[in-house]
C-alpha atoms as a PDB file:
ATOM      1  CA  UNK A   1       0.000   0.000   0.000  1.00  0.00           C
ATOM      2  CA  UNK A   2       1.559   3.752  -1.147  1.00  0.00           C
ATOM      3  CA  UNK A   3       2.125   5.996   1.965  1.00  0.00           C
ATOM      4  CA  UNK A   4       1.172   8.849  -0.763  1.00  0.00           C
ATOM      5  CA  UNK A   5      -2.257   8.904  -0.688  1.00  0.00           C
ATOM      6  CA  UNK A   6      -4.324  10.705  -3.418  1.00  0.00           C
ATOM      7  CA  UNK A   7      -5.046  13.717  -0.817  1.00  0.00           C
ATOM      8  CA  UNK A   8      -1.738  14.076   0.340  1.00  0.00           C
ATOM      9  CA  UNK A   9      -0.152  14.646  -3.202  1.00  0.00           C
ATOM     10  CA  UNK A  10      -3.131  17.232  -4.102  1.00  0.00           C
ATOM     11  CA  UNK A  11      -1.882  19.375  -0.840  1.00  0.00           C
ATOM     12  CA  UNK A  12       1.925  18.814  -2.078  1.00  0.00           C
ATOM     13  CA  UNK A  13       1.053  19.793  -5.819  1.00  0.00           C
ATOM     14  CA  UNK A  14      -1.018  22.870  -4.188  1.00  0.00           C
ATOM     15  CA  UNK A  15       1.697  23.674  -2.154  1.00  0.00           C
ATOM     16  CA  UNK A  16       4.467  23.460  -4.583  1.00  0.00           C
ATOM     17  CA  UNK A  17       2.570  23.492  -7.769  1.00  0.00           C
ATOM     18  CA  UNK A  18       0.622  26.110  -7.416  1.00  0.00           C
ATOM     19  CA  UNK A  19      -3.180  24.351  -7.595  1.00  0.00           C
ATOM     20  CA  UNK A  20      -3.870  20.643  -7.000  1.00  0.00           C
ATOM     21  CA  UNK A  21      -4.436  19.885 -10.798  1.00  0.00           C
ATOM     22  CA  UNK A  22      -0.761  21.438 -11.696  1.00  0.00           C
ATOM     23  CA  UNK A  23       1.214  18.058 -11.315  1.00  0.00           C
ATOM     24  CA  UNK A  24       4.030  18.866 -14.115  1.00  0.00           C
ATOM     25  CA  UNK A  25       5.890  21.522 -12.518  1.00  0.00           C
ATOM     26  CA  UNK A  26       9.460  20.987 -11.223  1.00  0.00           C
ATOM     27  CA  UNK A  27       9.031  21.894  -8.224  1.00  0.00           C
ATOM     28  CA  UNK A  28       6.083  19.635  -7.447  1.00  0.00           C
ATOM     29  CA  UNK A  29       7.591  16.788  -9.529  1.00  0.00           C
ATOM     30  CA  UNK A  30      10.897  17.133  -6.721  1.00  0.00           C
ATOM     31  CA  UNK A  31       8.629  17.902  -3.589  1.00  0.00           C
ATOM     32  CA  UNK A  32       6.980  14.275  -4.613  1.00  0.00           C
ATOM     33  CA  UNK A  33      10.279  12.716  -5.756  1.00  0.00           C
ATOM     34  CA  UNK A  34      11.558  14.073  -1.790  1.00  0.00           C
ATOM     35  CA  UNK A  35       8.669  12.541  -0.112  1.00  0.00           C
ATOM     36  CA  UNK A  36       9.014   9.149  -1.295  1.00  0.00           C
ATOM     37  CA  UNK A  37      13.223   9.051  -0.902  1.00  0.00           C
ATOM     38  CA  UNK A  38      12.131   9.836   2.587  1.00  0.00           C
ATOM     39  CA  UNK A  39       9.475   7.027   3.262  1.00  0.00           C
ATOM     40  CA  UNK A  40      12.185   4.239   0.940  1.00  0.00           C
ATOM     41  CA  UNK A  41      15.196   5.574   3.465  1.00  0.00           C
ATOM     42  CA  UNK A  42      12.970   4.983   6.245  1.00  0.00           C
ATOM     43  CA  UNK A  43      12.195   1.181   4.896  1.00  0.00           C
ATOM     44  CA  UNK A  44      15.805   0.522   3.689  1.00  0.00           C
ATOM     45  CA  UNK A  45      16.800   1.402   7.106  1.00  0.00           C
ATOM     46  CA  UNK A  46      15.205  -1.405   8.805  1.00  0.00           C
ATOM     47  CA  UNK A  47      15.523  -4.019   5.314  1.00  0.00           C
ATOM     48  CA  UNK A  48      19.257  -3.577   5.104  1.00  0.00           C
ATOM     49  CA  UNK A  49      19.410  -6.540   2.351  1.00  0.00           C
ATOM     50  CA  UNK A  50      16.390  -5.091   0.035  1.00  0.00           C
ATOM     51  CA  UNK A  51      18.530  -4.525  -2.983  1.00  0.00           C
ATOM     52  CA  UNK A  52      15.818  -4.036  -5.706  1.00  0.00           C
ATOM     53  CA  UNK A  53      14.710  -1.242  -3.593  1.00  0.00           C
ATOM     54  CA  UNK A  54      17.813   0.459  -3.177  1.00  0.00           C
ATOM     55  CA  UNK A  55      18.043   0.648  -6.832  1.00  0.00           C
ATOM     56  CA  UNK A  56      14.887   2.240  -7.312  1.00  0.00           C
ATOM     57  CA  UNK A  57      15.776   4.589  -4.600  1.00  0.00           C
ATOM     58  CA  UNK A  58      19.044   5.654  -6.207  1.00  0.00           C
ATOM     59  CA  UNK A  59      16.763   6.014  -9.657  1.00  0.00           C
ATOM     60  CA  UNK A  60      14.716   8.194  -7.749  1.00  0.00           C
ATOM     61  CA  UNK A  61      17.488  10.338  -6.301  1.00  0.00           C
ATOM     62  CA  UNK A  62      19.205  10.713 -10.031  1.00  0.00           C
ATOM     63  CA  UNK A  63      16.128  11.897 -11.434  1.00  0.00           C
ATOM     64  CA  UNK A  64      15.800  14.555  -8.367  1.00  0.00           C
ATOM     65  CA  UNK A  65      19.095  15.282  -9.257  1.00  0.00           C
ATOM     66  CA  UNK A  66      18.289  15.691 -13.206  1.00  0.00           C
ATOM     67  CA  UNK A  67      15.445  17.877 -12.249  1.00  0.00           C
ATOM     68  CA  UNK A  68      16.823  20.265  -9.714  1.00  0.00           C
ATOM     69  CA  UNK A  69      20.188  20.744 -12.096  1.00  0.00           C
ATOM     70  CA  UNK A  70      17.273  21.986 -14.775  1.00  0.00           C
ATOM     71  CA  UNK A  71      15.590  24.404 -12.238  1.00  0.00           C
ATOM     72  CA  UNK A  72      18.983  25.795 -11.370  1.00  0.00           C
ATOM     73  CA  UNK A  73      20.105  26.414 -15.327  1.00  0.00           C
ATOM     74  CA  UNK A  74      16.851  28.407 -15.863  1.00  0.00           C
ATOM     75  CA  UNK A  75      15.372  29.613 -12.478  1.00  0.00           C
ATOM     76  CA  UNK A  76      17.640  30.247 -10.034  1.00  0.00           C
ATOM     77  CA  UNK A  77      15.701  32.039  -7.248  1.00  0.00           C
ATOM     78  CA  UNK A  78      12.976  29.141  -7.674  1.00  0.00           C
ATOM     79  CA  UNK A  79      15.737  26.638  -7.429  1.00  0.00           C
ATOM     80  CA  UNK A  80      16.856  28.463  -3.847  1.00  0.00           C
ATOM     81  CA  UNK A  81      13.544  28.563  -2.661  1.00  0.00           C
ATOM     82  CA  UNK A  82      12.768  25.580  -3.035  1.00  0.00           C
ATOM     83  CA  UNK A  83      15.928  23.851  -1.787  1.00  0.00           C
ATOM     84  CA  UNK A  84      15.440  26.096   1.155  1.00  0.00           C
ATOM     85  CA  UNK A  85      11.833  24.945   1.588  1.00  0.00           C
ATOM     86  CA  UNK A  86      12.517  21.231   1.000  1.00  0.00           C
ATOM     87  CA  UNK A  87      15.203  21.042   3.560  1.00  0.00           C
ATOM     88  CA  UNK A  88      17.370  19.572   1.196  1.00  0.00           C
ATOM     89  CA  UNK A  89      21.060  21.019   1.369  1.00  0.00           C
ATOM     90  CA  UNK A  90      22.321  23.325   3.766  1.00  0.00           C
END
């Protein structure tokens, strides 16, 4: 069972996105992207041996990664806010 829920990505889109229905911008696409490399860490942590899962996590990091280096090439104020919102460097 997904620990997103439909509700719960309608607030992040409309939080991120803009509106609920806005589900292609970058900066919802990463703020969903975050919340499930949080919930996998959380279940690699206690499955130490779950390897298929460890390789989808490190997909899903890459293709963070892929997205954010787009933000910061052509919004750079957007691409600090949001880092700064996510909690994701410091």
């Amino acid at each position: 069972m997904s620990h997103l829920t439909t509700e719960k990505k309608a607030s992040i889109f409309a939080e991120f996105g803009g509106k609920a229905t806005n589900t292609g911008s970058i900066e919802a696409q990463v703020a969903i992207l975050t919340e499930r490399i949080a919930h996998i860490s959380q279940h690699l942590q206690a499955n130490k041996k779950d390897y298929s899962t460890h390789r989808g996590l490190m997909q899903m990091v890459g293709q963070r990664k892929r997205l954010l280096t787009y933000m910061q090439k052509t919004n750079l104020q957007g691409y600090r806010a949001l880092i700064e919102k996510l909690g994701l460097r410091k």
